[in-house]
C-alpha atoms as a PDB file:
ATOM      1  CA  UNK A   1      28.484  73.936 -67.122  1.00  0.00           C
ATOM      2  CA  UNK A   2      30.310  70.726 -67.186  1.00  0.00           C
ATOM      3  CA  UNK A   3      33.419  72.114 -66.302  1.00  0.00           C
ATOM      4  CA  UNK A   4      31.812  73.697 -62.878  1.00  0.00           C
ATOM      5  CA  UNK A   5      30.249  70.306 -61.862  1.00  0.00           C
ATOM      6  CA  UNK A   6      33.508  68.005 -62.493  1.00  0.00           C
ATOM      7  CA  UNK A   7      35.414  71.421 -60.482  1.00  0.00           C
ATOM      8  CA  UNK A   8      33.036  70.931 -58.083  1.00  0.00           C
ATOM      9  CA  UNK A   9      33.370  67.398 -57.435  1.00  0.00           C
ATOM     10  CA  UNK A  10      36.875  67.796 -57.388  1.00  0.00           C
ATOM     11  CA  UNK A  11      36.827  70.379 -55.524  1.00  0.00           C
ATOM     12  CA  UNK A  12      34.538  68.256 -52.927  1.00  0.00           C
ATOM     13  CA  UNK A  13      36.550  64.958 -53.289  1.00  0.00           C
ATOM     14  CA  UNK A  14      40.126  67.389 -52.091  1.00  0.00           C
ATOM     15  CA  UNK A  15      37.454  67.853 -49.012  1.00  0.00           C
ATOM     16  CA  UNK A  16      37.059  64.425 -48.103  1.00  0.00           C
ATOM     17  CA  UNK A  17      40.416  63.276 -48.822  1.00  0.00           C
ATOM     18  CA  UNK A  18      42.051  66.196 -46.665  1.00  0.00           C
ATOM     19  CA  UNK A  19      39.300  64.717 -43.696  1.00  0.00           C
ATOM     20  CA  UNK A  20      40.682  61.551 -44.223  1.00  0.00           C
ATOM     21  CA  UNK A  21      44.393  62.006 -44.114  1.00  0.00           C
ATOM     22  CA  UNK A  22      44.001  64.147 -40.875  1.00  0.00           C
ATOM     23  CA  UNK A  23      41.791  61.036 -39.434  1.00  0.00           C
ATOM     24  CA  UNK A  24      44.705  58.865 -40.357  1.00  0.00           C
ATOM     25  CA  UNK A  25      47.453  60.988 -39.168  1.00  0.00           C
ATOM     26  CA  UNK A  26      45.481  61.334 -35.830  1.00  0.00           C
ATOM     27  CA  UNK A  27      45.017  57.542 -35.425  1.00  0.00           C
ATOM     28  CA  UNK A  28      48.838  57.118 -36.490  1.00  0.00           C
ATOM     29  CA  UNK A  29      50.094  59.710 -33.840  1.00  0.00           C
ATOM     30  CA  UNK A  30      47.813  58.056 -31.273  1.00  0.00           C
ATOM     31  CA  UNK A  31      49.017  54.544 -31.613  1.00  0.00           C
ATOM     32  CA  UNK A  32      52.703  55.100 -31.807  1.00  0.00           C
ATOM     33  CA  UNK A  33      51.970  57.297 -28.768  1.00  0.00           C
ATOM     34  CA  UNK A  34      50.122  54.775 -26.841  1.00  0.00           C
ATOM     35  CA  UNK A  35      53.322  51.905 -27.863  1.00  0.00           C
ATOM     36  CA  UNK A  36      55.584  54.394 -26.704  1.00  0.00           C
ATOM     37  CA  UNK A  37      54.202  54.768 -23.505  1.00  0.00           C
ATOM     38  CA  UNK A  38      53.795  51.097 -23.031  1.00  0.00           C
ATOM     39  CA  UNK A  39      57.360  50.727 -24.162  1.00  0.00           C
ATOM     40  CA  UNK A  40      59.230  52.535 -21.741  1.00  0.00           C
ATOM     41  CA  UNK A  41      56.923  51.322 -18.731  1.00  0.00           C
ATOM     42  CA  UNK A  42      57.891  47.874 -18.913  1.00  0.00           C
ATOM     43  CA  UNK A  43      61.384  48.652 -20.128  1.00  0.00           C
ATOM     44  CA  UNK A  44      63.043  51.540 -17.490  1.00  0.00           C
ATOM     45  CA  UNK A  45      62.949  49.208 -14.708  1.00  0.00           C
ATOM     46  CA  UNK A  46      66.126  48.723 -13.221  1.00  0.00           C
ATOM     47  CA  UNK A  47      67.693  44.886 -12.510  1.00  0.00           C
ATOM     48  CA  UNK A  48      67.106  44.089  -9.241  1.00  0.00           C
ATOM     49  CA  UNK A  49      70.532  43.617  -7.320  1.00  0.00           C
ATOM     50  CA  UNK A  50      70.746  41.180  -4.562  1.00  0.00           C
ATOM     51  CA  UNK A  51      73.934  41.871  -2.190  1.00  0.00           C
ATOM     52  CA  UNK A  52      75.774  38.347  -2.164  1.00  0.00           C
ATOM     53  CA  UNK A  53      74.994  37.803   1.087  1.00  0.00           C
ATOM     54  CA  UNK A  54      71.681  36.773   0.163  1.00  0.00           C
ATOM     55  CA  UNK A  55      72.184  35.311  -3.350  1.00  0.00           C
ATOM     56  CA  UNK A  56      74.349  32.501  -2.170  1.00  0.00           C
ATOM     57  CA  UNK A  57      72.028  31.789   1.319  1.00  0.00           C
ATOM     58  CA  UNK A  58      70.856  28.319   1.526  1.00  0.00           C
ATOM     59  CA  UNK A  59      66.959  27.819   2.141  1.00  0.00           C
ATOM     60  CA  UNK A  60      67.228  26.269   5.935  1.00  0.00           C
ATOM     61  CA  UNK A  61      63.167  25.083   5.265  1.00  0.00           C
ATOM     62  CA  UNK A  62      62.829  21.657   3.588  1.00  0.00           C
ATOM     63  CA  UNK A  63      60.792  21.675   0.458  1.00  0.00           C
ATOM     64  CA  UNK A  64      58.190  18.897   1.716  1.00  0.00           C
ATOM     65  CA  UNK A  65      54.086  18.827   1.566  1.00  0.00           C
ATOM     66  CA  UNK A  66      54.080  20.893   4.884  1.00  0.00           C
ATOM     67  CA  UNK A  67      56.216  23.658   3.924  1.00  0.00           C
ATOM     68  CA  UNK A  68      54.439  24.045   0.447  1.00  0.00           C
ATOM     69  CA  UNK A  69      51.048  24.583   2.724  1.00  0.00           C
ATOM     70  CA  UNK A  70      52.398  26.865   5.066  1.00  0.00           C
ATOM     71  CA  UNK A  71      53.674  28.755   2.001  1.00  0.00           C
ATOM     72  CA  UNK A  72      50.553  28.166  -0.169  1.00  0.00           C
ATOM     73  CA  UNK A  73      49.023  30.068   2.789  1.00  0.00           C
ATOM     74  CA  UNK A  74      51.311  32.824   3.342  1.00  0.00           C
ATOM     75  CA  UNK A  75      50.916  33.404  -0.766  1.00  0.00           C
ATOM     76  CA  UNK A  76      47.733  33.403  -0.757  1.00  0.00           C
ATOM     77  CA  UNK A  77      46.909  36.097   1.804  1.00  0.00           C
ATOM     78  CA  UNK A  78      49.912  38.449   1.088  1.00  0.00           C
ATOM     79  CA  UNK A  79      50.746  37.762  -2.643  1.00  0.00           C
ATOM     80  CA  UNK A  80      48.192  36.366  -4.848  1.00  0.00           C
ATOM     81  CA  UNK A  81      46.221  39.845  -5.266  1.00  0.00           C
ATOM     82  CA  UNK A  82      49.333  41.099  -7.424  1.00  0.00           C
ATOM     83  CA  UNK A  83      51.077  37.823  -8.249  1.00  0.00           C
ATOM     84  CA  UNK A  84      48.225  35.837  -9.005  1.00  0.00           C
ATOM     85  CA  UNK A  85      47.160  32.675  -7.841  1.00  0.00           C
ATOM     86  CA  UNK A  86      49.216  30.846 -10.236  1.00  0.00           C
ATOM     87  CA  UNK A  87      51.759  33.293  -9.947  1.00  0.00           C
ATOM     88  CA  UNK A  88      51.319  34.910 -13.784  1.00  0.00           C
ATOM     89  CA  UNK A  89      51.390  38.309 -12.679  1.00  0.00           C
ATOM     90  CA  UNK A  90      47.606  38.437 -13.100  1.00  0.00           C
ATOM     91  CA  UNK A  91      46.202  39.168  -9.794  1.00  0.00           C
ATOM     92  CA  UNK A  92      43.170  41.740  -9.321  1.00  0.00           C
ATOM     93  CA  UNK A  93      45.148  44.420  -8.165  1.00  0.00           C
ATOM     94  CA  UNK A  94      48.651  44.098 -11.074  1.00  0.00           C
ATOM     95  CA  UNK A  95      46.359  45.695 -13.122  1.00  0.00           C
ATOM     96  CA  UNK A  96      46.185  49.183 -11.133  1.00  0.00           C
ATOM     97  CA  UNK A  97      50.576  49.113 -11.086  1.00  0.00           C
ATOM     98  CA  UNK A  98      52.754  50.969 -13.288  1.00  0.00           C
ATOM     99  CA  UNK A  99      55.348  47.868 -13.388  1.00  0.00           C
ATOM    100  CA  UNK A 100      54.090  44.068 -14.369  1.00  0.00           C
ATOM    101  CA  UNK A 101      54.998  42.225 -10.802  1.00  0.00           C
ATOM    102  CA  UNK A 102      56.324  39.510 -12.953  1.00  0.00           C
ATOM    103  CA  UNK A 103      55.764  35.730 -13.847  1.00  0.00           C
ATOM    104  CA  UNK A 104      56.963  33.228 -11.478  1.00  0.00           C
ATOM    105  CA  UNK A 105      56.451  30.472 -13.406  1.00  0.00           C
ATOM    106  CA  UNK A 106      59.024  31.135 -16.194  1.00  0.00           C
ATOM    107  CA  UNK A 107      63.087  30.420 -16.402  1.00  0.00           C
ATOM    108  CA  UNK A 108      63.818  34.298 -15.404  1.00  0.00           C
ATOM    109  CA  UNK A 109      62.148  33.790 -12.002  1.00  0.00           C
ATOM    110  CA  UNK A 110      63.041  30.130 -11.247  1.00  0.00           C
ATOM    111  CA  UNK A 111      66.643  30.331 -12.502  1.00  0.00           C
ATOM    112  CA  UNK A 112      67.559  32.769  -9.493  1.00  0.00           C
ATOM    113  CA  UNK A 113      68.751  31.151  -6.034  1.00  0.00           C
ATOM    114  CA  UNK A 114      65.985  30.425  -3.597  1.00  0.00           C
ATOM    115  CA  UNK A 115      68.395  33.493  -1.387  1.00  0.00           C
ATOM    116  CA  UNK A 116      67.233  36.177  -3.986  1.00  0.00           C
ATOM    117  CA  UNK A 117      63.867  35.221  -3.834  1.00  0.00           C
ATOM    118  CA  UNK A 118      63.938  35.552  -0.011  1.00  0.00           C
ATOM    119  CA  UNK A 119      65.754  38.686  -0.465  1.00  0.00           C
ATOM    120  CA  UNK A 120      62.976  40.499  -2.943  1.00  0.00           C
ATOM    121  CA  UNK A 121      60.372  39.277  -0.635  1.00  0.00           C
ATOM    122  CA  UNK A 122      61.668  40.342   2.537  1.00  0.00           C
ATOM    123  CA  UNK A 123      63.128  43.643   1.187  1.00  0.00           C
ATOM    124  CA  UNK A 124      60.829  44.936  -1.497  1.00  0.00           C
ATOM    125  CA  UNK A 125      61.268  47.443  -3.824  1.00  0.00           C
ATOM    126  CA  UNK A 126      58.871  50.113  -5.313  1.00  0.00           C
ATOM    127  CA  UNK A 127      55.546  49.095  -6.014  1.00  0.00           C
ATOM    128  CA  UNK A 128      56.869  45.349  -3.896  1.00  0.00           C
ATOM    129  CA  UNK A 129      56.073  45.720  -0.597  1.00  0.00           C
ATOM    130  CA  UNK A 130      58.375  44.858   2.054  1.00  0.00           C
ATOM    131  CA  UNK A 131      57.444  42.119   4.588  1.00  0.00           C
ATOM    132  CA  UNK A 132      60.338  42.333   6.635  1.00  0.00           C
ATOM    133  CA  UNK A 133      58.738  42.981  10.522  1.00  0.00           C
ATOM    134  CA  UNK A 134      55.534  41.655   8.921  1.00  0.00           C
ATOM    135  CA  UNK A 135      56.501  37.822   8.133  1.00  0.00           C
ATOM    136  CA  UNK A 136      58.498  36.019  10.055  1.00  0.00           C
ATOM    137  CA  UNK A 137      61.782  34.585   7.860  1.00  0.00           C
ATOM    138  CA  UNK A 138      61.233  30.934   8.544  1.00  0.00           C
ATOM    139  CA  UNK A 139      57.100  31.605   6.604  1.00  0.00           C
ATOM    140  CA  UNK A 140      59.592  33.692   3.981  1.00  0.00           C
ATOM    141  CA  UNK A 141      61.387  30.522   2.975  1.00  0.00           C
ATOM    142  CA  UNK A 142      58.245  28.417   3.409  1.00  0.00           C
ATOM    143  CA  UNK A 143      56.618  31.091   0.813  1.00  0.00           C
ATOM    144  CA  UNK A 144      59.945  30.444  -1.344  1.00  0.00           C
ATOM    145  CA  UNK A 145      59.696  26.688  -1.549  1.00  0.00           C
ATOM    146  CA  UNK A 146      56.009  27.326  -2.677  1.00  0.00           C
ATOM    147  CA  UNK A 147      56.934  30.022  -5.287  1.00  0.00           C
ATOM    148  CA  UNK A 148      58.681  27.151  -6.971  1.00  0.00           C
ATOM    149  CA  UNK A 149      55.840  24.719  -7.474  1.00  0.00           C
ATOM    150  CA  UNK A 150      54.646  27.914 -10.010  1.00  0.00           C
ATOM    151  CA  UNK A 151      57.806  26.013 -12.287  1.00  0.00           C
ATOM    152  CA  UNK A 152      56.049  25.196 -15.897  1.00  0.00           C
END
């Protein structure tokens, strides 16, 4: 009689233990799954190339109190819902985009030319809309001089 209940609860313990490894191995697959995915989201996008032309242009707008409001404005209507207000990348709408729109604040951003900057706003690319037709390039640069008060 002893014998049957200790197979028993051996029996039953094999039972729970088999639940739990499965439970495990399901949670495992699921995470690595999930940092896979977020992995090669942020990492397939491509660098964005700027043709010379525009990397080495010289910003004709000087950086002074009225350009920064002109751009402040011009951010604020056509960039801040992706960009953020701050420019972090954490507007309302960045969350609904398969690629991060990027921080503006950091040495990646403000180490490139105030020409590339003009460039990838007036140009686009993907999810970045173009606003080439839609802003005038003189509120570009003013938008540019503002992008750089984002500097930490």
């Amino acid at each position: 009689m002893v014998i049957f209940v200790i197979n028993c609860l051996i029996f039953k313990e094999d039972k729970i233990m088999n639940k739990m490894y499965k439970i495990f191995g399901l949670m495992g697959f699921l995470f690595f799954t999930a940092l896979l995915i977020s992995w090669t989201s942020t990492s397939n996008q491509e660098p964005w190339e700027v043709p010379a032309k525009y990397k080495n242009m010289e910003n004709p707008e000087d950086t002074n109190d009225e350009s920064i409001k002109v751009g402040r404005m011009l951010y604020t209507k056509n960039c801040a819902s992706c960009h953020g207000k701050t420019g972090l990348g954490d507007g309302p709408k960045a969350r609904g985009l398969d690629t991060h729109p990027g921080d503006m604040s950091g040495d990646a951003y403000q180490s490139q030319t105030d020409g590339e900057h003009f460039y990838k706003t007036k140009f686009g690319r993907g999810e970045m809309p173009k606003y080439e037709n839609k802003i005038a390039d003189e509120d570009i640069w003013h938008m540019v001089n503002y992008m750089r008060t984002f500097k930490k």
